[in-house]
Each structure stands twice: as structure tokens, then as C-alpha cells.
Protein backbone atom coordinates (compact mmCIF):
# COMPACT_ATOMS: atom_id res chain seq x y z
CA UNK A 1 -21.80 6.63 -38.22
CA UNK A 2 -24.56 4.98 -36.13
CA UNK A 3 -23.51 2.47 -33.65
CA UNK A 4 -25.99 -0.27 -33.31
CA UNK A 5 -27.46 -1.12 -29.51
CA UNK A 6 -27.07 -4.28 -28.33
CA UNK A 7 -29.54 -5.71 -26.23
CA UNK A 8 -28.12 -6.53 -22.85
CA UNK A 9 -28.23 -10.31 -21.25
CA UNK A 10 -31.18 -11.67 -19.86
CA UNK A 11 -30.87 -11.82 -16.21
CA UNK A 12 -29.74 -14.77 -13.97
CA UNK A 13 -32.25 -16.44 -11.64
CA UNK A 14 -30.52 -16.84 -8.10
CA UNK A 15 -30.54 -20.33 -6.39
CA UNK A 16 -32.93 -20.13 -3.29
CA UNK A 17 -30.07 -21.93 -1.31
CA UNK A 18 -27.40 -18.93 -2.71
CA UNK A 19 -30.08 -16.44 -1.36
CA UNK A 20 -30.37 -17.74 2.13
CA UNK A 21 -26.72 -16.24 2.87
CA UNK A 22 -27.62 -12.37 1.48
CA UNK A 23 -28.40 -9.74 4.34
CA UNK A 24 -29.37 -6.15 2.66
CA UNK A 25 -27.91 -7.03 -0.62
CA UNK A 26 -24.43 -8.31 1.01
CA UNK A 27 -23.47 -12.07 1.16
CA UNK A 28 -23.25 -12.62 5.13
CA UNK A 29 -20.55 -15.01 5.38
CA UNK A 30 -16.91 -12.81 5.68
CA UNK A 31 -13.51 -14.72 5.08
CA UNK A 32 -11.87 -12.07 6.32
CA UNK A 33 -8.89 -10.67 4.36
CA UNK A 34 -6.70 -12.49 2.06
CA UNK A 35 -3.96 -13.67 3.61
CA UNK A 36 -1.83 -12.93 0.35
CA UNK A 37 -2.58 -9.26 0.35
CA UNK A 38 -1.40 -9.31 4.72
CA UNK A 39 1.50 -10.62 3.64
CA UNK A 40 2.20 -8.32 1.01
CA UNK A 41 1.03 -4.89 3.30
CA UNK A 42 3.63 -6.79 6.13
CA UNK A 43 6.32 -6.79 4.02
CA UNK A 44 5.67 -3.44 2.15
CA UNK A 45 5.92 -1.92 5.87
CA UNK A 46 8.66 -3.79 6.76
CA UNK A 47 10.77 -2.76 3.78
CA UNK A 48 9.41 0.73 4.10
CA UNK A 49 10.49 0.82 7.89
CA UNK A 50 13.73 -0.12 6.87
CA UNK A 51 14.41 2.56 3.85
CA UNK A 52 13.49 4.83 6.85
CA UNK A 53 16.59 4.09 9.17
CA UNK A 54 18.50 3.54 6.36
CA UNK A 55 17.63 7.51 5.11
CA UNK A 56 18.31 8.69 8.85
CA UNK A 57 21.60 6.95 8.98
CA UNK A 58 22.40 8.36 5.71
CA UNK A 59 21.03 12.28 6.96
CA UNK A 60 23.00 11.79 10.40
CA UNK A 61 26.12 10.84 8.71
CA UNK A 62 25.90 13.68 5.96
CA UNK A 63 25.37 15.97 8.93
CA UNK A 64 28.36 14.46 10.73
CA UNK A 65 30.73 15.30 7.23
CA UNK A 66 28.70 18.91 7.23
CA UNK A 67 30.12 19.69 10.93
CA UNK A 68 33.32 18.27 10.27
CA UNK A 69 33.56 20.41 7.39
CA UNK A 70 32.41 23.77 9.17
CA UNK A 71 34.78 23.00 11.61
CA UNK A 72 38.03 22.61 9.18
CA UNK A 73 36.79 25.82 7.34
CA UNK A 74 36.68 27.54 11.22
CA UNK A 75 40.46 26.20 11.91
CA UNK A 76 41.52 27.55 8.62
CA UNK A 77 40.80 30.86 9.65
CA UNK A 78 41.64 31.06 12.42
């Protein structure tokens, strides 16, 4: 089967006044980043920051039961 080509769309003629903003093919003019994607990477690290203490209060209390353990299998043979 032959696909047929399709020509593409003619081209879009740029406003002077939309031109007088470009510098080397980039508009000038920077907003700066979105303020909804800071808030997002804020709380991402904040709830990442969190899982962290919560998995070294969970490995610090494992090791706790671990030497507890070691130490009830060392009295039993003794």
C-alpha cells in the first residue's frame, strides 16, 4: 500500500511587533519559572526529606531489636 504525501502548511508570516522581542532565534523576555512547577519540586523535596527520617528511624530501631536480640541469644548461652 502507498501512503499518499500530504503537503505541509503554508508558513505563518510573523508580526513585525512579535519580532522586535526575538534575540538569536529566542524570545528575550523570561518569566522565569512557573510558580506551579516550584511548588510542586518544594513539596516533592519536602515529602522526600521526610520518607528519609522516617526510613532512618525505621533502620535505627530495627537495629535496636537486632542488638537486643544478639544479646538474649548471648545470655542464653551463657
Amino acid at each position: 500500500m502507498s501512503r499518499k504525501r500530504t503537503q505541509p502548511a503554508p508558513l505563518a508570516s510573523i508580526s513585525r511587533s512579535n519580532l522586535e522581542h526575538v534575540v538569536g532565534g529566542r524570545l528575550a523576555v523570561s518569566k522565569g519559572p512557573d510558580t506551579g512547577v516550584v511548588q510542586g519540586i518544594k513539596g516533592l523535596t519536602e515529602g522526600v526529606a521526610a520518607l528519609q527520617q522516617k526510613f532512618a528511624a525505621d533502620q535505627a530501631g530495627q537495629q535496636q531489636q537486632m542488638g537486643q536480640l544478639m544479646q538474649q541469644m548471648q545470655g542464653r548461652r551463657g
